[in-house]
C-alpha atoms as a PDB file:
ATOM      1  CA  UNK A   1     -18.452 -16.618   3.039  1.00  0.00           C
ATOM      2  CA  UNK A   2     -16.921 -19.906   3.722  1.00  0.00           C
ATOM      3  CA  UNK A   3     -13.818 -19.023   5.999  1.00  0.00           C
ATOM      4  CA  UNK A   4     -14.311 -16.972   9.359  1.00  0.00           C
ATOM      5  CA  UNK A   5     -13.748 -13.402   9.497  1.00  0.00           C
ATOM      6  CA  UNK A   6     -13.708 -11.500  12.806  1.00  0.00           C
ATOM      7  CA  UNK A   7     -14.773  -8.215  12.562  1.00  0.00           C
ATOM      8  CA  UNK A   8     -12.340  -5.519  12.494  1.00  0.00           C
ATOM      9  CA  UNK A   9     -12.864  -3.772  16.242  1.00  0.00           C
ATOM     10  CA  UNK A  10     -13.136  -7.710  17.594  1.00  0.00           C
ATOM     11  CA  UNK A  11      -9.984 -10.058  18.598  1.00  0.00           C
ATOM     12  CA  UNK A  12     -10.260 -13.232  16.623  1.00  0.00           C
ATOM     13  CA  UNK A  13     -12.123 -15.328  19.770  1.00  0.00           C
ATOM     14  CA  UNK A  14     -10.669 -18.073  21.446  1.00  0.00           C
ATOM     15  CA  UNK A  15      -7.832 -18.896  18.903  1.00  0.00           C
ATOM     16  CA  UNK A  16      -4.058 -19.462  18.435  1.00  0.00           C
ATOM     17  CA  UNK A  17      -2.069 -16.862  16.892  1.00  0.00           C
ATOM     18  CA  UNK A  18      -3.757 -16.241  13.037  1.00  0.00           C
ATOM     19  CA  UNK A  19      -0.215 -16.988  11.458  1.00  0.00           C
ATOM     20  CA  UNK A  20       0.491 -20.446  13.967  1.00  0.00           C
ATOM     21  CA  UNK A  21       2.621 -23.036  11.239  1.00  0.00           C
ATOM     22  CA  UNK A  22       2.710 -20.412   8.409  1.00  0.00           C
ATOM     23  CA  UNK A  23       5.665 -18.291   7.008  1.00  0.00           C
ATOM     24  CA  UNK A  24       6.802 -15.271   8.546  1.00  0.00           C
ATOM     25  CA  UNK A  25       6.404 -12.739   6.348  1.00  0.00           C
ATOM     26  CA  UNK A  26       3.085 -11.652   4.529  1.00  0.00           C
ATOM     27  CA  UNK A  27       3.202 -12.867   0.737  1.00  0.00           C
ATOM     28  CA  UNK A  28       4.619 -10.402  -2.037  1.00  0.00           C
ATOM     29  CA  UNK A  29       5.012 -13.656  -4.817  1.00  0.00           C
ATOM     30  CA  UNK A  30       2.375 -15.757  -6.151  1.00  0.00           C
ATOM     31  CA  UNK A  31       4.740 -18.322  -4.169  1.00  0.00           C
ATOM     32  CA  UNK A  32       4.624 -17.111  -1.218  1.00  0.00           C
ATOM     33  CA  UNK A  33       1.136 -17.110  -1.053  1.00  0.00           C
ATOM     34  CA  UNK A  34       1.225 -20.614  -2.308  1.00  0.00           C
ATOM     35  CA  UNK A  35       3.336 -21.013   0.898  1.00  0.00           C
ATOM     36  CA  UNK A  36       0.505 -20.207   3.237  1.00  0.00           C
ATOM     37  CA  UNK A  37      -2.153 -22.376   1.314  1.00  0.00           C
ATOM     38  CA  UNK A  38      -3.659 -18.947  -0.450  1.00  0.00           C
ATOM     39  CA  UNK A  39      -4.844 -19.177  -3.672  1.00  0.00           C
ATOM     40  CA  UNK A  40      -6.349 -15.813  -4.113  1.00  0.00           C
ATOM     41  CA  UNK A  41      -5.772 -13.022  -1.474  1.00  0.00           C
ATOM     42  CA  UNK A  42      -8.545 -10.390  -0.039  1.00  0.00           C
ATOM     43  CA  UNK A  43      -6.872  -7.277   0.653  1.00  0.00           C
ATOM     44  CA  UNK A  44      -3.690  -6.191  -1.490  1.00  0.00           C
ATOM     45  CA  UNK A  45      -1.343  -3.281   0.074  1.00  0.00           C
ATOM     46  CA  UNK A  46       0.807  -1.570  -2.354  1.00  0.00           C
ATOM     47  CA  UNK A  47       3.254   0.644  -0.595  1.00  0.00           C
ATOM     48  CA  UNK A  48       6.082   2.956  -2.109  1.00  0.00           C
ATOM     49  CA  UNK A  49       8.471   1.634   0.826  1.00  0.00           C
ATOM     50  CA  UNK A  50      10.397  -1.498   0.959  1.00  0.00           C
ATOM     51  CA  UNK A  51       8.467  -4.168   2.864  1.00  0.00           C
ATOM     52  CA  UNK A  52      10.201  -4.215   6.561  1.00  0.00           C
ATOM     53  CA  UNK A  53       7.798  -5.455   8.823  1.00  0.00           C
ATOM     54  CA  UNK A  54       8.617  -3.140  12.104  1.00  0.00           C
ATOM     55  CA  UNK A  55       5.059  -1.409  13.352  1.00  0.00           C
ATOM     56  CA  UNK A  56       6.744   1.722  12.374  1.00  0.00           C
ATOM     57  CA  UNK A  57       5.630   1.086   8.625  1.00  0.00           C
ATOM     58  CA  UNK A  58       1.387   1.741   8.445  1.00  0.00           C
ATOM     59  CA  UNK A  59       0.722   0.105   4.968  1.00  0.00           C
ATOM     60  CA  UNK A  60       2.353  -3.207   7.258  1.00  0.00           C
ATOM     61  CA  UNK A  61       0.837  -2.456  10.411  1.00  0.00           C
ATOM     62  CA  UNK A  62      -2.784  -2.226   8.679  1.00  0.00           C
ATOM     63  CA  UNK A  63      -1.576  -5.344   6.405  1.00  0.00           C
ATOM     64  CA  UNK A  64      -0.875  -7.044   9.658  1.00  0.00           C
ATOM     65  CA  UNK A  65      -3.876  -5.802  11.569  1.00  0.00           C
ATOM     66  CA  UNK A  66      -6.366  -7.076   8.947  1.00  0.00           C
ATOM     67  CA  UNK A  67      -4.081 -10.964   8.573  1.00  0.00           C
ATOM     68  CA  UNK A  68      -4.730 -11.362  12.280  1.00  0.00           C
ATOM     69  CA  UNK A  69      -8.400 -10.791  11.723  1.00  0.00           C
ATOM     70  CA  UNK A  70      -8.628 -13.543   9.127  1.00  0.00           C
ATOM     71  CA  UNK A  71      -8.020 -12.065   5.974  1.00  0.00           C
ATOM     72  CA  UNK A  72      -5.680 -13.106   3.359  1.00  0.00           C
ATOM     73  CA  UNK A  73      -3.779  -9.771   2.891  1.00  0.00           C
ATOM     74  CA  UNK A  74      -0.376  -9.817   0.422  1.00  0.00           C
ATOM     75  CA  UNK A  75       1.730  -6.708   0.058  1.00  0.00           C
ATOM     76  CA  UNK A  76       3.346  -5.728  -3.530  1.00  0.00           C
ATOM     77  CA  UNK A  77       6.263  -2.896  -2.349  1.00  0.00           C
ATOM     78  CA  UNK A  78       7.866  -0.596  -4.191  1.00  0.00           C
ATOM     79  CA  UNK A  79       6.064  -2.057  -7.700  1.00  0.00           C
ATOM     80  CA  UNK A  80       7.605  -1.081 -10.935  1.00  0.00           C
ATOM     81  CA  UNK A  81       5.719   2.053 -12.263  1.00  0.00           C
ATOM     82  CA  UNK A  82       5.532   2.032 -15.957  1.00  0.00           C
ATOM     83  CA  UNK A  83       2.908  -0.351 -16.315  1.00  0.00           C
ATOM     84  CA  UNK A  84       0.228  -2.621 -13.885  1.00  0.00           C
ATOM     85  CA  UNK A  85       1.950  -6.261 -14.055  1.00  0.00           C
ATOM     86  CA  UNK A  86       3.883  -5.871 -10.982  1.00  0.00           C
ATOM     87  CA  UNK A  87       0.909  -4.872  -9.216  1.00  0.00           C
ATOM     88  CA  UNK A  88      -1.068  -8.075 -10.573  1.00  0.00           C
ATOM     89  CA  UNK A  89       1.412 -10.624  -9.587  1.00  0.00           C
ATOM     90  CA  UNK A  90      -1.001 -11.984  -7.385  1.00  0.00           C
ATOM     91  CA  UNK A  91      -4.018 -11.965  -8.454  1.00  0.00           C
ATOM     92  CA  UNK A  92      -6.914  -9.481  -8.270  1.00  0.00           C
ATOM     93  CA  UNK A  93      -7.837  -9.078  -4.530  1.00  0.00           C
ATOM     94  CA  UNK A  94     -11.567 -10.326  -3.194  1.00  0.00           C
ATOM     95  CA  UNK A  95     -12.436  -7.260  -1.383  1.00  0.00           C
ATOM     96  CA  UNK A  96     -10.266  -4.244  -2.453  1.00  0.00           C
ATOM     97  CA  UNK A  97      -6.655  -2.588  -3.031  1.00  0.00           C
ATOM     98  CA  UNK A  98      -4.762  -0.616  -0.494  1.00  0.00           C
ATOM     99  CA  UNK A  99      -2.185   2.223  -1.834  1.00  0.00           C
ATOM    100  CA  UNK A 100       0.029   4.202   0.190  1.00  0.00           C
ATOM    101  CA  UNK A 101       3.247   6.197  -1.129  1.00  0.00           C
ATOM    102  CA  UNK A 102       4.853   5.041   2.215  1.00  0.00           C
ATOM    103  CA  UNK A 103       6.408   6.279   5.521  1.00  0.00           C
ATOM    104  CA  UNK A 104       7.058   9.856   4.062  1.00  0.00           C
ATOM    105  CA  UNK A 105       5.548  11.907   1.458  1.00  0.00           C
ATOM    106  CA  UNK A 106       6.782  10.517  -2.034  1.00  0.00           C
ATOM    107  CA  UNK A 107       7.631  14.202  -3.352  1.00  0.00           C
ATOM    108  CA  UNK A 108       9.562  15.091  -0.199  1.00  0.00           C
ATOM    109  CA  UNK A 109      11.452  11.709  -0.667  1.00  0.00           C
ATOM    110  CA  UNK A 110      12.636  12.402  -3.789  1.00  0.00           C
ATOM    111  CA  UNK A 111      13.595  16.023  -3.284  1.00  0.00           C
ATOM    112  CA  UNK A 112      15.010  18.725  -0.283  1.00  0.00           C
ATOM    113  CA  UNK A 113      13.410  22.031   0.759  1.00  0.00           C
ATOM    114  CA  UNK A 114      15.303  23.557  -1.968  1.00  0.00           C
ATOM    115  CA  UNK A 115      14.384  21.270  -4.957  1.00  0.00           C
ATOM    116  CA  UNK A 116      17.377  19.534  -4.906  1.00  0.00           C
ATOM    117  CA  UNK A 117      17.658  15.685  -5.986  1.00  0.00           C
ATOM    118  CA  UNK A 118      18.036  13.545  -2.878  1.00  0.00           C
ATOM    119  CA  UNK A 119      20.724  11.161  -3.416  1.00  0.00           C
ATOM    120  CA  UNK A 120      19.460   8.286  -1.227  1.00  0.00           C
ATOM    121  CA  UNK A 121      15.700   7.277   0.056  1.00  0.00           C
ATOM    122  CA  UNK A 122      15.648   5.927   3.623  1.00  0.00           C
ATOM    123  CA  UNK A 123      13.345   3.555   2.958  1.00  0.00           C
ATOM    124  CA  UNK A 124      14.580   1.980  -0.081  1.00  0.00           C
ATOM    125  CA  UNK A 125      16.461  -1.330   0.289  1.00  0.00           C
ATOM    126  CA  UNK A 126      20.843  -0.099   0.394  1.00  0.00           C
ATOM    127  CA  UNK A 127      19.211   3.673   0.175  1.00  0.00           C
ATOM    128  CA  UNK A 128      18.885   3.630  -3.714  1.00  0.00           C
ATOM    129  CA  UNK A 129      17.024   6.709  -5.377  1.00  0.00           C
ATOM    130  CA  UNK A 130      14.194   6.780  -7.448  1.00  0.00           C
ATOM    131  CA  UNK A 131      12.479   3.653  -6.460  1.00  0.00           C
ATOM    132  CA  UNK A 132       8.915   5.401  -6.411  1.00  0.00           C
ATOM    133  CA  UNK A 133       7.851   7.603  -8.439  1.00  0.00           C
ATOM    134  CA  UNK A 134       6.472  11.599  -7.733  1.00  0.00           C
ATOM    135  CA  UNK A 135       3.359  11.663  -6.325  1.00  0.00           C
ATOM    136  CA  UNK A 136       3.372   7.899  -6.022  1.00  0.00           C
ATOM    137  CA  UNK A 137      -0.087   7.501  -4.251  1.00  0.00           C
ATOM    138  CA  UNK A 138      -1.813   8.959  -7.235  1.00  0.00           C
ATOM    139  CA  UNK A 139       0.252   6.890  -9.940  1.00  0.00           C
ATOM    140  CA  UNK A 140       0.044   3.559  -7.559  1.00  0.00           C
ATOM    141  CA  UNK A 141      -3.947   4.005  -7.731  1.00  0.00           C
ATOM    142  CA  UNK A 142      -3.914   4.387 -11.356  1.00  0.00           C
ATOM    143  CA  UNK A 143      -2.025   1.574 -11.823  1.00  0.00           C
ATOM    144  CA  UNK A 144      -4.572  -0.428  -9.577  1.00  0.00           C
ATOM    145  CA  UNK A 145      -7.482   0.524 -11.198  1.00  0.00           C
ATOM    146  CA  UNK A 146      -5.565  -0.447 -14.545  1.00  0.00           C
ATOM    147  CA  UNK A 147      -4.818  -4.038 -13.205  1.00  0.00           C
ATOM    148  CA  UNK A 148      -7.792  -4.374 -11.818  1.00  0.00           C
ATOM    149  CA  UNK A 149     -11.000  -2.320 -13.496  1.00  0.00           C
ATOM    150  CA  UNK A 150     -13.781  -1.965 -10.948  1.00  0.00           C
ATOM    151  CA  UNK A 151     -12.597  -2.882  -7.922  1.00  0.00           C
ATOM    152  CA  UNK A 152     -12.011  -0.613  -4.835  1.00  0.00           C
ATOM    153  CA  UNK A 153      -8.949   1.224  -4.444  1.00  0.00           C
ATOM    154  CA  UNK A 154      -8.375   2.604  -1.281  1.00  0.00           C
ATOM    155  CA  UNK A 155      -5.535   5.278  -0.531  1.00  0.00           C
ATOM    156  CA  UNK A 156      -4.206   6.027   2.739  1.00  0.00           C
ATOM    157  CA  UNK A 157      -0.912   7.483   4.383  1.00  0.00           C
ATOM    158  CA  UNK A 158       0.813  10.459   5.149  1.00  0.00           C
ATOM    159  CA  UNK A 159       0.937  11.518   1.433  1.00  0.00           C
ATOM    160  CA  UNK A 160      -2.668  10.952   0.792  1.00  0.00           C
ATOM    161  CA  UNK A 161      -3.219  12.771   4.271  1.00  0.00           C
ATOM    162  CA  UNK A 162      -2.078  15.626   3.833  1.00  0.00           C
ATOM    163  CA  UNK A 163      -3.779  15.903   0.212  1.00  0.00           C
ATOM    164  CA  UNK A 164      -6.829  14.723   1.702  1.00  0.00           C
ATOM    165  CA  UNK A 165      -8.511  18.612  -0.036  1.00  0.00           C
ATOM    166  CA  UNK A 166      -7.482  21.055  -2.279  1.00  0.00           C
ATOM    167  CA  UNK A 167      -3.949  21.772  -1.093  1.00  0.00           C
ATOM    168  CA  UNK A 168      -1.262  24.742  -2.107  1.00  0.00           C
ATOM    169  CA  UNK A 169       1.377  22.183  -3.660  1.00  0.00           C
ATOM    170  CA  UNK A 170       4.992  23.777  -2.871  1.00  0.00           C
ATOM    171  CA  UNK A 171       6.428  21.554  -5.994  1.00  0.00           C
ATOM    172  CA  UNK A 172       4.526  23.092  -8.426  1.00  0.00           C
ATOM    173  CA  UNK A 173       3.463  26.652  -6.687  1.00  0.00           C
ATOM    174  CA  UNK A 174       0.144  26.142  -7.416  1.00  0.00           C
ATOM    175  CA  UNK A 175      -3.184  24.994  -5.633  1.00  0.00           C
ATOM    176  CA  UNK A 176      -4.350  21.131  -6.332  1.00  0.00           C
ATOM    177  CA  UNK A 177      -7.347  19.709  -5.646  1.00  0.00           C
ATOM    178  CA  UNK A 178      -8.173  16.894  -3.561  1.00  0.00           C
ATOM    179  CA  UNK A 179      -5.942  13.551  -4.400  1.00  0.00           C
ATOM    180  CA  UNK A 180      -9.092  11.562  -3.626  1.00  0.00           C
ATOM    181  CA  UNK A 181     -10.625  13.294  -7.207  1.00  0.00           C
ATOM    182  CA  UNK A 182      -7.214  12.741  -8.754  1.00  0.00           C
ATOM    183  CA  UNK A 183      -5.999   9.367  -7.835  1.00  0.00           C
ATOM    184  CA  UNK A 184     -10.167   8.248  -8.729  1.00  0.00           C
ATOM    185  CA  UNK A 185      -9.759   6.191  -5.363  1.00  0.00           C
ATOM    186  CA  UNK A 186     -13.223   5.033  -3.853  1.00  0.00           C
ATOM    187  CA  UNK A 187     -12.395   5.739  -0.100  1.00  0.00           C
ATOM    188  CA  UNK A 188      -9.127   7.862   1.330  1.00  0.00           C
ATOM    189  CA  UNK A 189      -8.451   6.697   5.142  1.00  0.00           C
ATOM    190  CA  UNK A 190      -6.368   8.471   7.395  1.00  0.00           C
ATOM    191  CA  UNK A 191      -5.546   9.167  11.243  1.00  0.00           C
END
């Protein structure tokens, strides 16, 4: 490897801050990355949530955790779901893709207790519905692994959590099997 990465339990050693004289915000544009000197990134986060960078938001917490080790990490949030281009806007990742349906499971975002259309998501820029789709952690992955065939998809968050093995699903009243066999991901991380 050419730059310096600090492994993940370490502190980068002896060093400013990792983002001293760059932008603010993690890139979500091919721009953006241009902005911090990036021409390819090495960790891609695609989250179902708007991209607010509070610690309160994992997919951004983990994007930040892994930028202040060294890595060039770019976040694509809420992508379009009908087919992969949003996803690939930056480039295929060195080292793998992060999914997460966001701060709150995507079904339970989209609907109440009693199956009822929600009329605004919380974590959608103005509250606007329908900016992820159902089970968005499983359609996110596939759209991934469409954009970019054979490399590691990794799903995390509360959605993926809780689905983490065969599960009674309340939306469809019927038992489901793992999401980790159904979203094809190569590693589900949660905790």
């Amino acid at each position: 490897m050419s730059r310096d990465l600090v492994p993940l339990g370490k502190k980068p050693p002896g060093r400013g801050s990792a983002h001293e004289g760059k932008p603010r915000f993690l890139p979500t544009t091919r721009q953006e990355m241009e902005a911090w000197g990036w021409d390819e990134l090495d960790v891609l986060i695609v989250t179902g949530d708007a991209y607010v960078d509070h610690p309160a938001f994992g997919p951004i917490l983990i994007a930040r955790f892994l930028a202040g080790r060294g890595y060039r990490v770019g976040v694509v949030a809420q992508p379009a779901w009908d087919k992969p281009d949003d996803i690939a806007r930056m480039g295929r990742p060195r080292l793998f893709v992060g999914v997460s349906a966001g701060n709150l499971d995507s079904m339970l975002n989209k609907l109440t207790a009693q199956k009822k259309v929600r009329s605004e998501d919380q974590y959608s820029p103005g509250g606007r519905p329908n900016m992820r789709p159902n089970r968005a952690t499983l359609v996110y992955a596939n759209l991934c692994r469409q954009a970019f065939p054979g490399l590691p998809v990794v799903i995390g968050g509360i959605e993926a959590s809780l689905r983490r093995i065969a599960h009674y699903d309340y939306w469809s009243d019927q038992v489901r099997r793992s999401i980790l066999l159904d979203a094809k991901a190569d590693l589900l991380v949660f905790g």
